[in-house]
N, C-alpha and C. Protein backbone atom coordinates (compact mmCIF):
# COMPACT_ATOMS: atom_id res chain seq x y z
N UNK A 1 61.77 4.15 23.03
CA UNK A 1 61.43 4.99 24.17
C UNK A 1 61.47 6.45 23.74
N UNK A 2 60.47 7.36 24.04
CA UNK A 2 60.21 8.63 23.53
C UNK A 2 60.97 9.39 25.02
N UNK A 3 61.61 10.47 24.07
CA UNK A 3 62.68 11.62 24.98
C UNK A 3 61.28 12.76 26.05
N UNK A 4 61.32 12.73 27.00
CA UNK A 4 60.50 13.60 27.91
C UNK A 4 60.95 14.84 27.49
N UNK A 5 60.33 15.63 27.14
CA UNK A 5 60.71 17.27 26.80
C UNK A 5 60.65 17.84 28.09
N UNK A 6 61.92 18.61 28.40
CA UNK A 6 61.89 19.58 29.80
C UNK A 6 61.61 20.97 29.39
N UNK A 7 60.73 21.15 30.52
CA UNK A 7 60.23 22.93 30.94
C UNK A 7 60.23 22.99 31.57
N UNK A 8 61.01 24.43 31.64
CA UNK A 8 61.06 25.48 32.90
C UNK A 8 60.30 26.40 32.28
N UNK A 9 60.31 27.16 33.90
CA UNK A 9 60.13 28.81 33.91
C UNK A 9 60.95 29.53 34.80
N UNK A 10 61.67 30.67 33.88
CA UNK A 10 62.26 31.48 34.99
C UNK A 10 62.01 32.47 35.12
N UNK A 11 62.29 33.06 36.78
CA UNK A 11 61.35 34.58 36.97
C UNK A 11 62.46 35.25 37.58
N UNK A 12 63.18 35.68 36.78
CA UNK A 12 64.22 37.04 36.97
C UNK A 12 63.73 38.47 37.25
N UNK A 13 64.66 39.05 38.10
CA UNK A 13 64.58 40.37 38.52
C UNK A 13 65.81 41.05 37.73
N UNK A 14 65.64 42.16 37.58
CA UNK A 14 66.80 42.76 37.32
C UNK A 14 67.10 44.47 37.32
N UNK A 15 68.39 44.30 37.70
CA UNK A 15 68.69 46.14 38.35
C UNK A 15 67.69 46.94 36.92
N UNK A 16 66.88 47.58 37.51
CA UNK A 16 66.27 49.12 36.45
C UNK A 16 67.56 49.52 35.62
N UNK A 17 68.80 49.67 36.47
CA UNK A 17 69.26 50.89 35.41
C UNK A 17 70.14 49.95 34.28
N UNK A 18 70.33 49.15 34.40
CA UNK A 18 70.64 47.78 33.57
C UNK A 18 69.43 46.80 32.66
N UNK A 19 68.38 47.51 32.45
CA UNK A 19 67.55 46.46 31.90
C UNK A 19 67.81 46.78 30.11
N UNK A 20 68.25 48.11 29.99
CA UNK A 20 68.12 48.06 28.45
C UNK A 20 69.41 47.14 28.29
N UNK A 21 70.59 47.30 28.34
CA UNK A 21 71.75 46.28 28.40
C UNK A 21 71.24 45.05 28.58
N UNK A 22 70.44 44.43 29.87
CA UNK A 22 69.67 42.90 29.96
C UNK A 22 69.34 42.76 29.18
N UNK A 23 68.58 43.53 28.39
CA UNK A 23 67.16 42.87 27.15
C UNK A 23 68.09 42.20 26.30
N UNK A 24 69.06 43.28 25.41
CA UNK A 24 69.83 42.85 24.83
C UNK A 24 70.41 41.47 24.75
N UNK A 25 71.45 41.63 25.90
CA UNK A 25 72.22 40.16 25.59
C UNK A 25 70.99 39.05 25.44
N UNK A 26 69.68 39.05 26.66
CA UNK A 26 69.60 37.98 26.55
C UNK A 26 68.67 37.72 24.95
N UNK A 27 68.46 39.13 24.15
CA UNK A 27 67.84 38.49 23.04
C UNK A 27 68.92 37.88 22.34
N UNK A 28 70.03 38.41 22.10
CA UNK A 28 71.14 37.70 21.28
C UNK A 28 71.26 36.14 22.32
N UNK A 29 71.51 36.08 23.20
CA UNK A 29 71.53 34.39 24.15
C UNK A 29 70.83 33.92 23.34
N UNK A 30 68.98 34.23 23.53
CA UNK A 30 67.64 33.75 22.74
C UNK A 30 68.02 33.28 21.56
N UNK A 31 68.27 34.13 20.62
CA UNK A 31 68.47 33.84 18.74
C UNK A 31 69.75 32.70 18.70
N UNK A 32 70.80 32.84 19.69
CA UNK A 32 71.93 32.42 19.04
C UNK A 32 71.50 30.96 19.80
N UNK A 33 70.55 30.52 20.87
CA UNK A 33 70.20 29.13 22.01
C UNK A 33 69.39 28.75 20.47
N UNK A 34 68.18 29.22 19.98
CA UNK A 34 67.36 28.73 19.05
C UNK A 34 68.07 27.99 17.84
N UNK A 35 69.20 28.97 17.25
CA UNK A 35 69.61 28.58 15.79
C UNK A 35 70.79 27.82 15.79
N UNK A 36 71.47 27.37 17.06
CA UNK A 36 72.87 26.68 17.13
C UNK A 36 72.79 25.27 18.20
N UNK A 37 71.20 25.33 18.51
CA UNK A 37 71.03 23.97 19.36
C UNK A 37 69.90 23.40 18.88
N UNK A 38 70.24 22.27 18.87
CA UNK A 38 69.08 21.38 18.33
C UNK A 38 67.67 21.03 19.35
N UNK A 39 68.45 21.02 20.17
CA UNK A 39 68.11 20.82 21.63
C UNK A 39 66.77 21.45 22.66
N UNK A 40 66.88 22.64 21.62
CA UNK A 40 66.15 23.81 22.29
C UNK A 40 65.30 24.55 21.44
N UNK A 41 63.89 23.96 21.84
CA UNK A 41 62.29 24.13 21.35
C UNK A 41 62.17 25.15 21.03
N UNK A 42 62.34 26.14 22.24
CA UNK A 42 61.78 27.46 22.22
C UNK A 42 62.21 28.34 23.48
N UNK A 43 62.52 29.07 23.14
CA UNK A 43 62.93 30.30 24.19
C UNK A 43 62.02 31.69 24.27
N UNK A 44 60.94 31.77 24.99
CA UNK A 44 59.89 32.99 25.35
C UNK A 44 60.32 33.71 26.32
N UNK A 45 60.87 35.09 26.08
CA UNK A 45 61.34 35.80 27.07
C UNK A 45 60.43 36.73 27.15
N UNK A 46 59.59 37.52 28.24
CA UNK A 46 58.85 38.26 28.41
C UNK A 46 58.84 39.55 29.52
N UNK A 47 58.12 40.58 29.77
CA UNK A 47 58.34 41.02 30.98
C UNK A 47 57.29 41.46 31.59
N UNK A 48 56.96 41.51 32.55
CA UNK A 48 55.52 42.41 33.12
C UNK A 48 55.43 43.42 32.91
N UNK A 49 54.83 43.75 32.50
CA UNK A 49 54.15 45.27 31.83
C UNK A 49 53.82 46.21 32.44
N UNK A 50 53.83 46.19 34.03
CA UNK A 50 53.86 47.42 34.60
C UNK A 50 55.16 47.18 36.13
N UNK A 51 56.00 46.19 35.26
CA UNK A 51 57.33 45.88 36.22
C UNK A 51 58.50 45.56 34.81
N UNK A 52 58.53 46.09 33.86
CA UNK A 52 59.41 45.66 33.10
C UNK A 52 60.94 44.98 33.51
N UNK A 53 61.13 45.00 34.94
CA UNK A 53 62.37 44.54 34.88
C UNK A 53 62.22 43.27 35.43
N UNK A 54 60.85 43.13 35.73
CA UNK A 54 60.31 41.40 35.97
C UNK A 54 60.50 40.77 34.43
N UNK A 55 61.50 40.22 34.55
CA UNK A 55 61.35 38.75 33.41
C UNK A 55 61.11 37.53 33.27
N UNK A 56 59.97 37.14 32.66
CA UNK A 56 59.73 35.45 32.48
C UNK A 56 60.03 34.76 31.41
N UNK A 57 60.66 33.84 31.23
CA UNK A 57 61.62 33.07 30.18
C UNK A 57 60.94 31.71 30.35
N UNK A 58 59.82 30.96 29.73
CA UNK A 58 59.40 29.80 29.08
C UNK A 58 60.73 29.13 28.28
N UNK A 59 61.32 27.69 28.75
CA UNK A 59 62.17 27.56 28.00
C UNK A 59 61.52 26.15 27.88
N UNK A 60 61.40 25.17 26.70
CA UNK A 60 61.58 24.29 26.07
C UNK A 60 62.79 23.60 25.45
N UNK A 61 62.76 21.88 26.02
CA UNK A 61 63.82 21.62 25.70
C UNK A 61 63.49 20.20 25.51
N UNK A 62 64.48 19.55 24.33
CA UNK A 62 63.86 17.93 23.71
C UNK A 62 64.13 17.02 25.23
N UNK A 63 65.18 17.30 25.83
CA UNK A 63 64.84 16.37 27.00
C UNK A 63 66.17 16.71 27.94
N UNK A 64 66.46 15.79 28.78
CA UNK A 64 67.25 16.70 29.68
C UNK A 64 68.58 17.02 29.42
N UNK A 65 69.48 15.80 28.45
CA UNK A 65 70.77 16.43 27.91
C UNK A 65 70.53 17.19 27.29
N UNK A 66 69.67 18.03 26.87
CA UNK A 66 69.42 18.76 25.66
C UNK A 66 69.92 20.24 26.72
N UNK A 67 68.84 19.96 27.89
CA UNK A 67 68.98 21.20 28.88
C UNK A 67 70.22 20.80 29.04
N UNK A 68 70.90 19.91 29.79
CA UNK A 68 72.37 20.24 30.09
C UNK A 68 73.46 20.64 29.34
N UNK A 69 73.10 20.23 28.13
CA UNK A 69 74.05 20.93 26.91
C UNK A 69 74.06 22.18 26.75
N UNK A 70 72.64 22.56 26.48
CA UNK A 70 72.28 24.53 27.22
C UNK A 70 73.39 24.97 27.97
N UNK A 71 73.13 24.49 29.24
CA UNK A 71 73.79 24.90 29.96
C UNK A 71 75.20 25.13 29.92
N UNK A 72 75.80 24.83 29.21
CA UNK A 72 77.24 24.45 28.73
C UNK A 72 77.79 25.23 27.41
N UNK A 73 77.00 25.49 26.96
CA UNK A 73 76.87 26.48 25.60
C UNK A 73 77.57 27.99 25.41
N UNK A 74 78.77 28.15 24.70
CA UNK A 74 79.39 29.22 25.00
C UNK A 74 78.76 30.22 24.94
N UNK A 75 77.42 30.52 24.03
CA UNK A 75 76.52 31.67 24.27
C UNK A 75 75.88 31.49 25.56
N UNK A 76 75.36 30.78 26.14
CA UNK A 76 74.78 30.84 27.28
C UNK A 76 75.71 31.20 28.20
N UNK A 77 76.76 30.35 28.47
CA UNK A 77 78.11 31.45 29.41
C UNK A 77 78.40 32.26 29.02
N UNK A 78 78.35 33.16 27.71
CA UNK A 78 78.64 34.34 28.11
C UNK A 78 77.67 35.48 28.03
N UNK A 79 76.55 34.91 28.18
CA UNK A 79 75.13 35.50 28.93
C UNK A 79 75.08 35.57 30.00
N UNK A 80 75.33 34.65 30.77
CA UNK A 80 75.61 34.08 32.67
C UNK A 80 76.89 35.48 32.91
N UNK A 81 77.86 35.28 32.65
CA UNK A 81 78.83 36.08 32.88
C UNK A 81 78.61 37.45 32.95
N UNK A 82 78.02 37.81 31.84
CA UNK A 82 77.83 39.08 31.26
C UNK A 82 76.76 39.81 32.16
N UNK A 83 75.60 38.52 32.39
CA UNK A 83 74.63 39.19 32.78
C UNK A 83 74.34 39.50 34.31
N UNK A 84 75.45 38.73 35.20
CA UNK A 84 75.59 38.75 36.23
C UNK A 84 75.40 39.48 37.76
N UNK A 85 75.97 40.59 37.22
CA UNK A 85 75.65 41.47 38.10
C UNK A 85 74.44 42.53 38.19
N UNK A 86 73.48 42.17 37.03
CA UNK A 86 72.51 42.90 36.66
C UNK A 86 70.99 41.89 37.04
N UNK A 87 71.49 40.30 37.11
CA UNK A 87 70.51 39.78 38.04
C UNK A 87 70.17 39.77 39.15
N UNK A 88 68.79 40.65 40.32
CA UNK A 88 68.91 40.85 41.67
C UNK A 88 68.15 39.57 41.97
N UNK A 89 67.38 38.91 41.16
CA UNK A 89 66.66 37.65 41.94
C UNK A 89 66.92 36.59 40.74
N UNK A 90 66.75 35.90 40.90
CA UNK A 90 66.44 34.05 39.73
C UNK A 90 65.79 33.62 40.64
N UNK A 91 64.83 32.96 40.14
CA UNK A 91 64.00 31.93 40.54
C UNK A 91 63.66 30.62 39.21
N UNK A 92 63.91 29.45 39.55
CA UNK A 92 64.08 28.89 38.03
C UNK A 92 62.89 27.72 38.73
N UNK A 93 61.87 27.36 37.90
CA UNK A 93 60.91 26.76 38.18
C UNK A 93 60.38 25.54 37.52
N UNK A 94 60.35 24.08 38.33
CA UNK A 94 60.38 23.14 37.09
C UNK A 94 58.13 23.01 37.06
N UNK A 95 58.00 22.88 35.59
CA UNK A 95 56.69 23.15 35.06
C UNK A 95 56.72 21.70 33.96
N UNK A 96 55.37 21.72 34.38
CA UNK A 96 54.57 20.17 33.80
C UNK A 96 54.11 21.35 32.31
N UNK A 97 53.89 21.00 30.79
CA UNK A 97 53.74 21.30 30.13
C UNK A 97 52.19 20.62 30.22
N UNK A 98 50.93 21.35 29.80
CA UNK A 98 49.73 20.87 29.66
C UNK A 98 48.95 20.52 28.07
N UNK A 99 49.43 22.16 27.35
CA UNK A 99 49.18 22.19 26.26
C UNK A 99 49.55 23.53 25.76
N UNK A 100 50.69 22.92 24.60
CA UNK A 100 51.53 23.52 23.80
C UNK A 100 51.99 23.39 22.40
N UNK A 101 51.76 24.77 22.02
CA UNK A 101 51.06 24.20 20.25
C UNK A 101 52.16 25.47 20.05
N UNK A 102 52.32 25.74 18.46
CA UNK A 102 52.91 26.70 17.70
C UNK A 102 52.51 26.37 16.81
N UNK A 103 52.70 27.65 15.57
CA UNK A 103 52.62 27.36 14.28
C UNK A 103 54.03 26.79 13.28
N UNK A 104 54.24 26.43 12.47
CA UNK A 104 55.52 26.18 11.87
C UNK A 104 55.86 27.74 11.56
């Protein structure tokens, strides 16, 4: 039986005067979710370009313990923690993958 890969999308807001601090942690979250979980495809964090503190985060994951292990991940709590009071919205969105390629 083949593992269903889970995707989301999440569409975060976050306080202006806190976004250079946001970017940060969550690129260190990003690098340290990629290179210390097996679990986890890919992490695309992005922002709108004429709303920079709009963020969209494409996350890939081998299947759903993979996400729940995420979730559980001392870098990821202390991203959650950290980043807390600097999130004004989450919206976390479950997404059918259509077609999704990378290079090695």
């Amino acid at each position: 039986m083949s593992r269903k890969p889970i995707v989301r999308m999440a569409e975060l807001e976050i306080a202006p005067e806190t976004l250079e601090t946001y970017s940060a942690l969550l690129a260190e979250e990003i690098e340290a979710s990629v290179a210390l979980e097996d679990g986890v495809l890919s992490l695309c964090a992005v922002s709108i370009r004429d709303h920079p503190n709009r963020i969209r985060i494409l996350e890939v994951y081998t299947d759903q313990a993979a996400y729940e292990a995420h979730l559980q991940a001392p870098h990821f709590l202390k991203y959650k923690n950290q980043t807390a009071g600097m999130v004004t919205s989450l919206a976390l969105i479950e997404v059918d993958p259509i077609a999704m390629r990378a290079k090695p």
